[in-house]
Protein backbone atom coordinates (compact mmCIF):
# COMPACT_ATOMS: atom_id res chain seq x y z
CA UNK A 1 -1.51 -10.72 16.56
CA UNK A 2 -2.80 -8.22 19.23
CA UNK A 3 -1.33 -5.07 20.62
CA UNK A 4 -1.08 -4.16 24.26
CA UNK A 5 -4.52 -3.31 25.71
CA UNK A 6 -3.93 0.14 27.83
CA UNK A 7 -6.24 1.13 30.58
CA UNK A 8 -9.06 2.90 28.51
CA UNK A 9 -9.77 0.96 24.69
CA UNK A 10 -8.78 2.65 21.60
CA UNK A 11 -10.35 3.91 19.04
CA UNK A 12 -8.38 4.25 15.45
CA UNK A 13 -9.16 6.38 12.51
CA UNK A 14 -8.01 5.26 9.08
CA UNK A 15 -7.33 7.93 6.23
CA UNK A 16 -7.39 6.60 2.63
CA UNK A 17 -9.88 3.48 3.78
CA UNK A 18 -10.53 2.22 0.12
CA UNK A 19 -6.44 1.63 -0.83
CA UNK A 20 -4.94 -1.35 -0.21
CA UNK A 21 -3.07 -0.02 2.46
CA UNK A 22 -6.15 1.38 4.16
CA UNK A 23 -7.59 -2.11 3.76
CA UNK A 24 -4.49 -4.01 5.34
CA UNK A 25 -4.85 -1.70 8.52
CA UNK A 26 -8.70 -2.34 8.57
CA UNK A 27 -8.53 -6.24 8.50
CA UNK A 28 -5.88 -5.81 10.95
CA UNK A 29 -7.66 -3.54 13.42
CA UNK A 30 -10.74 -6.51 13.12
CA UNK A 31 -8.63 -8.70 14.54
CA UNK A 32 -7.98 -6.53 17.43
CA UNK A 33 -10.72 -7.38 20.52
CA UNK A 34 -13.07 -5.06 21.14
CA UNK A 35 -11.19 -4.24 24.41
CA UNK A 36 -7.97 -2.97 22.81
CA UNK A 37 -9.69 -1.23 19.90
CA UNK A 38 -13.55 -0.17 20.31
CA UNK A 39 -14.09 1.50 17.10
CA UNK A 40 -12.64 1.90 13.39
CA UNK A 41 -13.59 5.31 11.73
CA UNK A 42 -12.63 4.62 8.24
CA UNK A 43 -12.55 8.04 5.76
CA UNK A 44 -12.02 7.90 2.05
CA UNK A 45 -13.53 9.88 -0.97
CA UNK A 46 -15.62 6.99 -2.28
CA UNK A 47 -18.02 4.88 -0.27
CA UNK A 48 -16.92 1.94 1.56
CA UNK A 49 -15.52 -0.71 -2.12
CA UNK A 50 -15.03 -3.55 0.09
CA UNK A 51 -17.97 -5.71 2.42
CA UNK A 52 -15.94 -5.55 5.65
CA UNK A 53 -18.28 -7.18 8.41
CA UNK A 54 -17.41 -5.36 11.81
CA UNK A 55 -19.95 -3.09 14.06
CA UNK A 56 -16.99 -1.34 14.92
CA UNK A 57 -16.45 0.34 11.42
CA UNK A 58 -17.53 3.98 11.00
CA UNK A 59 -16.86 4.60 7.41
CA UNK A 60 -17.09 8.52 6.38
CA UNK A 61 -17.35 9.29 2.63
CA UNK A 62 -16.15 12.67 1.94
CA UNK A 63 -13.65 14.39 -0.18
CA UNK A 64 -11.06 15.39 1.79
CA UNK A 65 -9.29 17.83 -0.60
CA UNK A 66 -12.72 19.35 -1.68
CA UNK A 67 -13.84 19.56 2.03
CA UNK A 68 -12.74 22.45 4.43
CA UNK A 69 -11.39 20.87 7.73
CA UNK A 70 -14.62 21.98 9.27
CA UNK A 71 -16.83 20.21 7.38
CA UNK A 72 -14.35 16.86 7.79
CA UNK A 73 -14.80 17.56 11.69
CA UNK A 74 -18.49 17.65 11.19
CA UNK A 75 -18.04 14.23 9.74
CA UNK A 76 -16.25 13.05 12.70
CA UNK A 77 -18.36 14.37 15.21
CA UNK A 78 -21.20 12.35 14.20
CA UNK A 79 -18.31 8.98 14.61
CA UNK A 80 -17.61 10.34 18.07
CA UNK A 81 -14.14 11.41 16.83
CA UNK A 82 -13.26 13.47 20.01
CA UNK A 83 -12.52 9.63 21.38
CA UNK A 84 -10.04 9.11 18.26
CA UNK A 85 -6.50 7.41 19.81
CA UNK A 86 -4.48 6.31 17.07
CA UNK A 87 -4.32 8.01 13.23
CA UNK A 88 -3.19 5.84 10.32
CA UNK A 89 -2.52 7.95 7.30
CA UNK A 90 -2.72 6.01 3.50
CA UNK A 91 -4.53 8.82 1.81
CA UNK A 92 -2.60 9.66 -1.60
CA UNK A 93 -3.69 11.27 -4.91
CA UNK A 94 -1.53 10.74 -7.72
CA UNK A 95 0.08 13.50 -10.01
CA UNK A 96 2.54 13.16 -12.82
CA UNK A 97 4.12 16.81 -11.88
CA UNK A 98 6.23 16.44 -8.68
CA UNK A 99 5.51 19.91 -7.69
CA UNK A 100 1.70 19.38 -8.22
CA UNK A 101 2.06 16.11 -6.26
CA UNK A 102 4.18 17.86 -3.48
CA UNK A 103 1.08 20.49 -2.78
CA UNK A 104 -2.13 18.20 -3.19
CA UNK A 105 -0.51 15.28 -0.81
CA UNK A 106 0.77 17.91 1.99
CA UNK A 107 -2.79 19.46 1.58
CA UNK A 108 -4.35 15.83 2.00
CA UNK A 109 -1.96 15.25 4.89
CA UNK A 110 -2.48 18.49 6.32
CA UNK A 111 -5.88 18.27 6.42
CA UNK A 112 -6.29 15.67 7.97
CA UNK A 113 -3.75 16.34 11.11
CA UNK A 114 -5.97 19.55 11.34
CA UNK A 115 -9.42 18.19 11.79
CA UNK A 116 -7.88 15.42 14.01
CA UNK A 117 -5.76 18.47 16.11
CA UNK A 118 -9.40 20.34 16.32
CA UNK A 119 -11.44 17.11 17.64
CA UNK A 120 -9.51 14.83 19.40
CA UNK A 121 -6.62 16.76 20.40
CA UNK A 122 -4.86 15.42 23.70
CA UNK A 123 -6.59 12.12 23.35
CA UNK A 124 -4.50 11.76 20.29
CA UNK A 125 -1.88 8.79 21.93
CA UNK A 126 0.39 8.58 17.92
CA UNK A 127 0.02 9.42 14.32
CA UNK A 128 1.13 7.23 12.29
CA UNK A 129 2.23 8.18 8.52
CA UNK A 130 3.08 5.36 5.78
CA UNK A 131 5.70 7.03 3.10
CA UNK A 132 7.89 4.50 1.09
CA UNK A 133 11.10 3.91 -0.72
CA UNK A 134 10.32 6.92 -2.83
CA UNK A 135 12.27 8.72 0.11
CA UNK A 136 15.24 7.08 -0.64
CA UNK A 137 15.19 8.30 -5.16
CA UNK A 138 13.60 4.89 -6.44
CA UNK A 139 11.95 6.81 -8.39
CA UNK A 140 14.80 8.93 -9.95
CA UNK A 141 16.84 5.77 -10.95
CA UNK A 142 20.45 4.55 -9.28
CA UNK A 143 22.52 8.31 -9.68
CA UNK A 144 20.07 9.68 -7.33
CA UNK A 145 19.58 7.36 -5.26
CA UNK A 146 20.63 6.45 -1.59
CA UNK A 147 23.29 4.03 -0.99
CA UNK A 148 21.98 0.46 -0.69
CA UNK A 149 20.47 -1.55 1.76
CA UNK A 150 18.38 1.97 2.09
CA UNK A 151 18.73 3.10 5.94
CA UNK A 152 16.05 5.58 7.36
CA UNK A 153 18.62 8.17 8.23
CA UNK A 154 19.91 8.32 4.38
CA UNK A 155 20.86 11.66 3.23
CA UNK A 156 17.73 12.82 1.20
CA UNK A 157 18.24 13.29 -2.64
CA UNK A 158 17.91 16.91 -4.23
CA UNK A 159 14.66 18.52 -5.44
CA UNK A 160 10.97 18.40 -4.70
CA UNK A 161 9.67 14.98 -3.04
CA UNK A 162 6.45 14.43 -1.34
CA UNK A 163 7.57 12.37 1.43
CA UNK A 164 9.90 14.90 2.74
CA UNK A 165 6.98 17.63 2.70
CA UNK A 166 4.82 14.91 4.38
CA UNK A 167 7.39 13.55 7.02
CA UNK A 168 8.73 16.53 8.29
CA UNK A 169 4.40 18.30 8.33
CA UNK A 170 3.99 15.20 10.88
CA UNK A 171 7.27 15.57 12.72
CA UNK A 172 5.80 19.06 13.39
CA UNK A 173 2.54 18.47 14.20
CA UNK A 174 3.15 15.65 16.88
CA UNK A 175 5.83 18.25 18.80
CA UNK A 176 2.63 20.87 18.63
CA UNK A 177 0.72 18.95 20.14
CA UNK A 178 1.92 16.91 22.12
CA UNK A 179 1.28 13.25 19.74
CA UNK A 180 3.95 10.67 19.74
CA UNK A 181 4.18 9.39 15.33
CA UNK A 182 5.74 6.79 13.81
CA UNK A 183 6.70 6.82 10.09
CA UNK A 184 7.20 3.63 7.78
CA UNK A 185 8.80 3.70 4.86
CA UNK A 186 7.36 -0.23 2.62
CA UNK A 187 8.37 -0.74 -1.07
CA UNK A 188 6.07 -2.29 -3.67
CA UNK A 189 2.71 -3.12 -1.54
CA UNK A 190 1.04 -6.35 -2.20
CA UNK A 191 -2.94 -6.13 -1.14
CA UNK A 192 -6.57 -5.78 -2.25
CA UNK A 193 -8.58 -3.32 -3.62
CA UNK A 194 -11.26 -1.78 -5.76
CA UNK A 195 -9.73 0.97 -8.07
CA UNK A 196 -6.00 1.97 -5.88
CA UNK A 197 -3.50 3.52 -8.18
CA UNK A 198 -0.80 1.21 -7.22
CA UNK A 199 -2.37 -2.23 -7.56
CA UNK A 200 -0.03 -4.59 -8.87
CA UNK A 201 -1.57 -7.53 -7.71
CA UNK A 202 -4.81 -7.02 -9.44
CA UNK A 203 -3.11 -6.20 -12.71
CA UNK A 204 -1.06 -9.25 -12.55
CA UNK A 205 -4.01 -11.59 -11.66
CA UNK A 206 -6.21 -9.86 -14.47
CA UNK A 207 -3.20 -10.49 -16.88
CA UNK A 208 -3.19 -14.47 -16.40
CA UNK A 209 -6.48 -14.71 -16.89
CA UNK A 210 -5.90 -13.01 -19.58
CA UNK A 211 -3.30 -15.21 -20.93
CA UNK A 212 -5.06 -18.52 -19.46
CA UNK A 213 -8.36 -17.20 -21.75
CA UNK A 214 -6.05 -17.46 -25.17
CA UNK A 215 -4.33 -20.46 -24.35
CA UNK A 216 -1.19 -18.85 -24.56
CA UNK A 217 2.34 -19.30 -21.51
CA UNK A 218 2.40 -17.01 -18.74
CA UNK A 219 4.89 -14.80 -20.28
CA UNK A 220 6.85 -12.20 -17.89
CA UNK A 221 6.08 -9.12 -19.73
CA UNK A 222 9.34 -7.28 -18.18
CA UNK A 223 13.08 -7.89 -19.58
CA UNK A 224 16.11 -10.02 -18.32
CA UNK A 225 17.07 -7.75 -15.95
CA UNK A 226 13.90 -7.26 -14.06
CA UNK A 227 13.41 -11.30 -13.90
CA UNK A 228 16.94 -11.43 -11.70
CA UNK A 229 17.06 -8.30 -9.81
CA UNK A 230 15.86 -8.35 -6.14
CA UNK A 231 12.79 -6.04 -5.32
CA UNK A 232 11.52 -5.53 -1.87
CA UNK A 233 7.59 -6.14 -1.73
CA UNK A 234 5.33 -4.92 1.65
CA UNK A 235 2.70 -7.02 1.67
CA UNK A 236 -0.07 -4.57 3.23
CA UNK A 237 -1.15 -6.84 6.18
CA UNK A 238 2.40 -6.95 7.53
CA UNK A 239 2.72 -3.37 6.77
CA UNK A 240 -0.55 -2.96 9.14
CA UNK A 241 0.47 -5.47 11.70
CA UNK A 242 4.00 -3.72 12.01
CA UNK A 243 2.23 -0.14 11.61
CA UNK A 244 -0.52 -1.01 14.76
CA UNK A 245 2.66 -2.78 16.69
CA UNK A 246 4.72 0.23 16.41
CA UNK A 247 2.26 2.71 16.99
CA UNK A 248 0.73 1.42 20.56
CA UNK A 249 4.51 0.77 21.78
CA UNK A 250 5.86 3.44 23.63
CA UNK A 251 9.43 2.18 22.91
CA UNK A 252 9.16 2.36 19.10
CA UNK A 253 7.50 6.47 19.56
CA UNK A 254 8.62 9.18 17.05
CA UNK A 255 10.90 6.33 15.39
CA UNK A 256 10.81 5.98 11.20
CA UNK A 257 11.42 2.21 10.08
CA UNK A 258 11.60 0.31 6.72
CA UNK A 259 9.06 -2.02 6.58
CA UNK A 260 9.04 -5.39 3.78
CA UNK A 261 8.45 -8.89 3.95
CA UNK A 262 12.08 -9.87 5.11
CA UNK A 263 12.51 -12.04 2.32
CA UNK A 264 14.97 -11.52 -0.89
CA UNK A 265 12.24 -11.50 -3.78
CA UNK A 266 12.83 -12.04 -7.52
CA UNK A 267 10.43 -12.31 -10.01
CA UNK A 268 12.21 -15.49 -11.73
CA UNK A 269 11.46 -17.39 -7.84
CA UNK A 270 7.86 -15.69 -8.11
CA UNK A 271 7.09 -16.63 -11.34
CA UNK A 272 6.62 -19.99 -11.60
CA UNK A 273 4.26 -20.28 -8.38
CA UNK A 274 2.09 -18.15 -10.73
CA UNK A 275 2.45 -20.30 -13.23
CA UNK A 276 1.47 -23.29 -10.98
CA UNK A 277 -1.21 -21.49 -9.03
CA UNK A 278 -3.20 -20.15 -12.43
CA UNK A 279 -2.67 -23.30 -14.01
CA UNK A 280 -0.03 -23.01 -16.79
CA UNK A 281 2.68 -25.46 -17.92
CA UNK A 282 5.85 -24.13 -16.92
CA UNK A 283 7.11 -21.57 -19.88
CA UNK A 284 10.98 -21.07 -20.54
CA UNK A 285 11.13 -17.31 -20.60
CA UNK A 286 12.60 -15.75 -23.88
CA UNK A 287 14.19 -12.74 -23.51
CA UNK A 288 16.00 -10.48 -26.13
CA UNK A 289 19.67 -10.02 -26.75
CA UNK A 290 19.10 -6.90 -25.21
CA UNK A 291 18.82 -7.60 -21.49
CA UNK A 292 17.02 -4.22 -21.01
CA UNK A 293 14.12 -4.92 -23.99
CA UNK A 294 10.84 -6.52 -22.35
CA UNK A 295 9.02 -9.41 -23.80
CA UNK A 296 6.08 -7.28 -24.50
CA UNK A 297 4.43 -3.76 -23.31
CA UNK A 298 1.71 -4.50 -20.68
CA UNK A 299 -0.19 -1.28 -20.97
CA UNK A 300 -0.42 -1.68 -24.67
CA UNK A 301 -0.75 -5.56 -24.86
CA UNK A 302 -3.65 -4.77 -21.75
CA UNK A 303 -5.50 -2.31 -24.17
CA UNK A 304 -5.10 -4.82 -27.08
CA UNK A 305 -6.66 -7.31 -25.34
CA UNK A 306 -9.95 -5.50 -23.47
CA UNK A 307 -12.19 -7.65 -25.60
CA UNK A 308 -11.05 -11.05 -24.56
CA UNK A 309 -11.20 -9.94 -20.83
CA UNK A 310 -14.62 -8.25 -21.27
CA UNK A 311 -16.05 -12.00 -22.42
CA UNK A 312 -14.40 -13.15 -19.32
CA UNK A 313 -15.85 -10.90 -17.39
CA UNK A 314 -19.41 -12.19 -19.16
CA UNK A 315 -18.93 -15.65 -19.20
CA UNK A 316 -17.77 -15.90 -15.08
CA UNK A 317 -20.33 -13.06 -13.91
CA UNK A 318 -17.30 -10.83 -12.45
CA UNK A 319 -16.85 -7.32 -11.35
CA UNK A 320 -18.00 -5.20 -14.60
CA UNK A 321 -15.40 -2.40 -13.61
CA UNK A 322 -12.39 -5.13 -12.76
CA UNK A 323 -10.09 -4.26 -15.71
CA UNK A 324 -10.22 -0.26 -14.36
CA UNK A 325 -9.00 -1.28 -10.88
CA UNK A 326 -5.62 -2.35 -12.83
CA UNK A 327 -2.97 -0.42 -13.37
CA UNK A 328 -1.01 -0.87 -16.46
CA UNK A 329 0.96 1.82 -16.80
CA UNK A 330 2.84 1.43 -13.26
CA UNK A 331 3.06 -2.51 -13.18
CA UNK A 332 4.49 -2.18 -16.25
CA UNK A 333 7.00 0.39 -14.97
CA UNK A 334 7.53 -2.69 -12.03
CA UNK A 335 7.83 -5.29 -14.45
CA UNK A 336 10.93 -3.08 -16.11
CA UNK A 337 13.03 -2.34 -12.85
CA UNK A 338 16.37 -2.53 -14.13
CA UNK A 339 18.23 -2.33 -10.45
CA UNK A 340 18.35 -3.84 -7.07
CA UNK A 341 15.91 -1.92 -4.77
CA UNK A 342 16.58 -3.77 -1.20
CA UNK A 343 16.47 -1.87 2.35
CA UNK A 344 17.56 -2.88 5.42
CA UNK A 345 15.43 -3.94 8.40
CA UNK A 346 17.94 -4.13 11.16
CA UNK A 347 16.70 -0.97 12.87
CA UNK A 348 12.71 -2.99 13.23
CA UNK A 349 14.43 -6.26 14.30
CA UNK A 350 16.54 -4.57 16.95
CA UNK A 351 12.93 -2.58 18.45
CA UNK A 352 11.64 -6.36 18.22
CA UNK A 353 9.81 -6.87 15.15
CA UNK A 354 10.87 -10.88 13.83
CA UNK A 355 7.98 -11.38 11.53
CA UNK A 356 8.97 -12.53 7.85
CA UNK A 357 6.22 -13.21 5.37
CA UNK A 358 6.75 -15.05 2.33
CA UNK A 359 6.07 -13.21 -0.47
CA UNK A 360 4.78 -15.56 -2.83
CA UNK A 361 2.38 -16.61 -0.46
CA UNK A 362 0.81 -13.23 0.54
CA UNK A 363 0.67 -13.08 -3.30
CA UNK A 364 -1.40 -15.80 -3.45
CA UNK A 365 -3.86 -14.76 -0.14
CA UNK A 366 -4.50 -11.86 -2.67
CA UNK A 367 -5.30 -13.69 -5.68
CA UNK A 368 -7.69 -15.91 -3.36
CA UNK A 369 -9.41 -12.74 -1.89
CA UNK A 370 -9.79 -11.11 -5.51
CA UNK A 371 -11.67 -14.70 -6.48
CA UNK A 372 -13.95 -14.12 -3.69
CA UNK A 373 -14.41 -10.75 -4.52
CA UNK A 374 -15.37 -11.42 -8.18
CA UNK A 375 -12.43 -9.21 -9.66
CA UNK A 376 -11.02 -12.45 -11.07
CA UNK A 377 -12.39 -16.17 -12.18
């Protein structure tokens, strides 16, 4: 996929470069010609986790939320930020108080709208910020949330929430100054990475091998309920491909969309193309009278288990910090989703977006690049 080349190239800078969503956008921009997009400046807290080949990549390692906006604008200067077109914003720090995560993420937002107002300013063609289904109360559970298939102009719930704060901060900033944004809102984001707090597919990979190392089924951790509902998933490099569409189209300017693969996902259609694709006999899931009780507790079955990954990790030559780029604590909450969480994409299809990915497959483009990566054997 390309975007439309305008007269003078672009030049895109990616916020939160080391998530997976970072990552989507920056294998996305490389397949962008030099002609559309000239440079990538790339800016995350830790160096650069992934080898990305590309001369175009600028990759900035700096702390945003330790760093004054001067000393981010310092950064950019040396990248030539002044020429900076298009912002993608992925940055996120995670905090279990949603007051506390309310103030750090509009700081790490703000921040970065800021230094990108103070370099690049008119040159600035769209923002682009990726929120999520939090918007709509996932997160709170069905009483609070939005009426399903979620639409983008839902009533928003009661009480603190981050995306709100950070939605309405960009709103702002693009009528200041004169930016066009778009806003996506994707659901559970399938991708790569090296230590993201919301990495499901690395968790999940780490737990078959796991499971393959003992000899033992591919059992689905969650309970009955989770195995039938349907979940939306984003796989990150249709997230990116729809983010860099919408954001170099003048017809889809200062418009928020829903963004997911398009196709109705449950884990009992997933599940056994894991099986198959790690190399288990098909199991017959056993779940409890209680259709709300899951087959086990992945972030204590994960912890009971370190030692048998750790002689994986020995015996194959892997990543040494692999089992920390999992996290057990959210795929378990995933696993345990008791409730349909669908939106609807009929406001992208009518601006022109027909793309559907299937699910199980960008699942297993993941699980091919983690391989290659070392993360799993």
């Amino acid at each position: 996929m390309s975007v439309s080349a305008s007269s003078t190239t672009n030049v895109a800078c990616v916020w939160g470069a080391n998530g997976i969503s970072g990552i989507g956008m920056i294998d996305t921009l490389i397949e962008q010609s030099y002609s559309e997009f000239s440079k990538i400046i790339c800016i995350s807290r830790r160096p650069m986790q992934i080898n990305l080949t590309d001369d175009r990549i600028h990759f900035i390692s700096i702390d945003v939320m330790e760093a004054s906006v001067d000393d981010i604008v310092d950064e950019l200067i040396k990248a030539d930020g002044r020429t900076i077109t298009h912002m993608f914003h992925y940055a996120y720090i995670s905090k279990m108080d949603e007051t506390e995560q309310d103030r750090v993420n509009k700081a790490l937002l703000q921040k970065a709208l800021d230094a990108t107002a103070k370099i690049a300013g008119e040159n600035v063609k769209c923002v682009s910020l990726q929120t999520g289904y939090k918007y709509y109360g996932v997160h709170k559970g069905p009483q609070h949330m939005a009426a399903q298939p979620f639409v983008e102009d839902a009533p928003r719930h009661e009480g603190v929430n981050f995306y709100y704060t950070q939605e309405d901060l960009i709103k702002e900033y693009a009528q200041k100054n004169k930016w066009n944004y778009t806003i996506t809102r994707p659901n559970l984001i399938i991708g790569v990475s090296k230590g993201n707090f919301m990495n499901f597919a690395v968790s999940l990979a780490i737990y078959a091998s796991v499971q393959k190392e003992k000899g033992e089924p591919l059992i689905f951790p969650g309970h009955e309920l989770a195995w039938n509902i349907v979940l939306d998933h984003s796989s990150s490099l249709n997230n990116a491909r729809f983010q860099l569409w919408a954001a170099t189209n003048d017809h889809t300017a200062n418009e928020i969309f829903n963004i997911h693969d398009g196709d109705k996902v449950q884990f009992r259609i997933l599940w056994p193309k894991f099986e198959k694709y790690f190399g288990f006999a098909h199991h017959e899931q056993k779940f409890s009278e209680n259709k709300m009780a899951p087959q086990l507790v992945l972030f204590e079955y994960m912890k009971q288990n370190r030692a048998i990954w750790d002689g994986v990790v020995q015996r194959h030559n892997l990543d040494q910090g692999s089992f920390d780029y999992a996290t057990w604590m959210f795929s378990n909450f995933l696993l345990n989703v008791p409730y349909n969480t669908e939106g609807d994409l009929s406001k992208a299809r009518k601006y022109g977006w027909t793309t559907t990915v299937d699910t199980a497959d960008a699942y297993i483009q993941c699980f091919d690049r983690l391989k290659q990566m070392k993360v799993i054997p």
